[in-house]
C-alpha atoms as a PDB file:
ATOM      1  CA  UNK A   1      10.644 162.888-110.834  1.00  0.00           C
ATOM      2  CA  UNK A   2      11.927 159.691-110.679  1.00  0.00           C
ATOM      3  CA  UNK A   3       9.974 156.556-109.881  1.00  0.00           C
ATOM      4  CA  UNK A   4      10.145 154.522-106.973  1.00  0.00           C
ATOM      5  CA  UNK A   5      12.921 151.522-107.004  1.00  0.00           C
ATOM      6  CA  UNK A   6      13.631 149.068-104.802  1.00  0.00           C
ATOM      7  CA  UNK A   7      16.991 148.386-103.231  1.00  0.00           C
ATOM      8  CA  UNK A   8      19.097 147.320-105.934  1.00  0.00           C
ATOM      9  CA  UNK A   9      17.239 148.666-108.867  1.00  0.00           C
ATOM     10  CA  UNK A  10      14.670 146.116-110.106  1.00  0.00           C
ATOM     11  CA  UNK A  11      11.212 146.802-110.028  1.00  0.00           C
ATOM     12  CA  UNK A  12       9.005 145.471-107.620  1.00  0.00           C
ATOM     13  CA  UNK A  13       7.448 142.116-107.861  1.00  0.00           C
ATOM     14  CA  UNK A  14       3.493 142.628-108.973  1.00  0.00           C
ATOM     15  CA  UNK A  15       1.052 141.741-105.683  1.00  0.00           C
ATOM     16  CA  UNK A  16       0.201 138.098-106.150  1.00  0.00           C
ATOM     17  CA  UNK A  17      -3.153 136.758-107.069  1.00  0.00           C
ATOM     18  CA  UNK A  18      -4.992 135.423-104.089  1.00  0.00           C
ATOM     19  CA  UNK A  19      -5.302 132.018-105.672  1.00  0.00           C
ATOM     20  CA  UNK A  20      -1.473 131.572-105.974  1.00  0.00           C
ATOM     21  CA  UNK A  21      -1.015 131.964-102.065  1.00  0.00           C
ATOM     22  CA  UNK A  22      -0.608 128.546-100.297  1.00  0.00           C
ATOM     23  CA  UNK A  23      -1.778 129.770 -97.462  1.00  0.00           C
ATOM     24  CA  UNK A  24      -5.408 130.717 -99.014  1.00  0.00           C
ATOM     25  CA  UNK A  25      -5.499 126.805 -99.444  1.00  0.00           C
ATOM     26  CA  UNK A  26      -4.748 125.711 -96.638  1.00  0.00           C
ATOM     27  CA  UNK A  27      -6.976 127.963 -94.553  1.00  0.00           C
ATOM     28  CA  UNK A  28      -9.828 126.574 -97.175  1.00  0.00           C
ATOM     29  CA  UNK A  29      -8.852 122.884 -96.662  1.00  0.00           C
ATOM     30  CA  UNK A  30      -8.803 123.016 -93.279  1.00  0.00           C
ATOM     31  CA  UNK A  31     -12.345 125.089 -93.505  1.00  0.00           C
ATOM     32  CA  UNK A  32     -13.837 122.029 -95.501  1.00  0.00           C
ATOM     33  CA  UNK A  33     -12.690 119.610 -93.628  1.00  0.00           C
ATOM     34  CA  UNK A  34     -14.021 120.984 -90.318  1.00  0.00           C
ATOM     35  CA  UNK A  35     -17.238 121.259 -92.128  1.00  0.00           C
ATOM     36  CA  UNK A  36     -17.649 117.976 -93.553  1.00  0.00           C
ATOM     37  CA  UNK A  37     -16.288 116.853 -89.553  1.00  0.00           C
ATOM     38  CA  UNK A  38     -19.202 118.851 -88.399  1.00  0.00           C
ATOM     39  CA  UNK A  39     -21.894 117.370 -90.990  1.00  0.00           C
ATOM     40  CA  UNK A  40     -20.752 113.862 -90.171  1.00  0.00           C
ATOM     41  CA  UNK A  41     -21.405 114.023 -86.395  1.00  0.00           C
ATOM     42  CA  UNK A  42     -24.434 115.925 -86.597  1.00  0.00           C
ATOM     43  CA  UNK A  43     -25.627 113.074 -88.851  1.00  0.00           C
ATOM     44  CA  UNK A  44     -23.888 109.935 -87.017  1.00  0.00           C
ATOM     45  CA  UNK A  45     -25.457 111.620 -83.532  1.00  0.00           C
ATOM     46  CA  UNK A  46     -29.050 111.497 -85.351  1.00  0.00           C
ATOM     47  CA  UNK A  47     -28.673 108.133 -86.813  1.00  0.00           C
ATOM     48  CA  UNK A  48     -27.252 106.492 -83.335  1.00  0.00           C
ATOM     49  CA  UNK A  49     -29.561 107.418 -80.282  1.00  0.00           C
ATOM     50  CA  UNK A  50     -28.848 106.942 -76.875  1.00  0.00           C
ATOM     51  CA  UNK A  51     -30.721 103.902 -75.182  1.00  0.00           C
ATOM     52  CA  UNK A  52     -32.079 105.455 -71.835  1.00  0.00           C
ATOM     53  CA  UNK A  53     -30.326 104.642 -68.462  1.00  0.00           C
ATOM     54  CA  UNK A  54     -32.231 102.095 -66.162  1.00  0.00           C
ATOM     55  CA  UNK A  55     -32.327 103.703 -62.704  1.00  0.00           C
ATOM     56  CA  UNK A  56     -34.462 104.518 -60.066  1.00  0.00           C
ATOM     57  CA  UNK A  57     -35.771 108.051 -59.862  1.00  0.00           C
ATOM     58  CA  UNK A  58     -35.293 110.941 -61.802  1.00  0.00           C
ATOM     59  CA  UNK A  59     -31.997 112.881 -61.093  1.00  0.00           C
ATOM     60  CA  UNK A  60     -30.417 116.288 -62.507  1.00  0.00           C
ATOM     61  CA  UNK A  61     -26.667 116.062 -61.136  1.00  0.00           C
ATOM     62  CA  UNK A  62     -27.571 113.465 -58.664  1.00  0.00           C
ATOM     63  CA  UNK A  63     -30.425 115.694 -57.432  1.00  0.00           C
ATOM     64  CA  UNK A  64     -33.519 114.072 -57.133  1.00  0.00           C
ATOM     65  CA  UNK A  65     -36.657 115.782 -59.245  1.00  0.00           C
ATOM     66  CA  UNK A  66     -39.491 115.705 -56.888  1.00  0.00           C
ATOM     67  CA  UNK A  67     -39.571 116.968 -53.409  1.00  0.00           C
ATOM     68  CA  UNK A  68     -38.854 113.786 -50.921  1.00  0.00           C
ATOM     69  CA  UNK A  69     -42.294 112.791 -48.982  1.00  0.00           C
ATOM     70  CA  UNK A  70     -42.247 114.941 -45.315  1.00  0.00           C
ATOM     71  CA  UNK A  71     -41.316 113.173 -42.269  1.00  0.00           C
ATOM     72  CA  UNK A  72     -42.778 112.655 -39.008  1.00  0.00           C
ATOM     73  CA  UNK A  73     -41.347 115.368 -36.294  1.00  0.00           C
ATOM     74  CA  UNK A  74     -39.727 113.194 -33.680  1.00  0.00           C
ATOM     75  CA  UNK A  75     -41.288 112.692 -29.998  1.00  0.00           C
END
């Protein structure tokens, strides 16, 4: 039995090593640098605190946090 040949007789190309694909690279650079993105919000966010908001009351969503105080029923 004869072995297996490609198209115009030469043997086929050995699979490439993982390390010689381009595209491995990339996919790790971009991985890093989405990291190291990550890392330096998370530690510019800790460093530089919000100052609070002056303002009256309490609000969620411009809903107020306490019940209001009850009215009188009219006459």
């Amino acid at each position: 039995m004869r072995p297996h040949r490609c198209a115009r007789g030469a043997d086929p190309s050995p699979p490439a090593d993982w390390y010689r694909q381009p595209v491995v690279w990339l996919a790790i650079a971009v991985f890093a640098l989405l990291a190291a993105g990550s890392i330096a919000m998370l530690v510019l966010g800790a460093r530089h605190t919000d100052e609070p908001v002056a303002g009256g009351e309490a609000q969620i969503l411009k809903m107020p946090l306490s019940r209001a105080p009850p009215q009188d029923a009219p006459r």
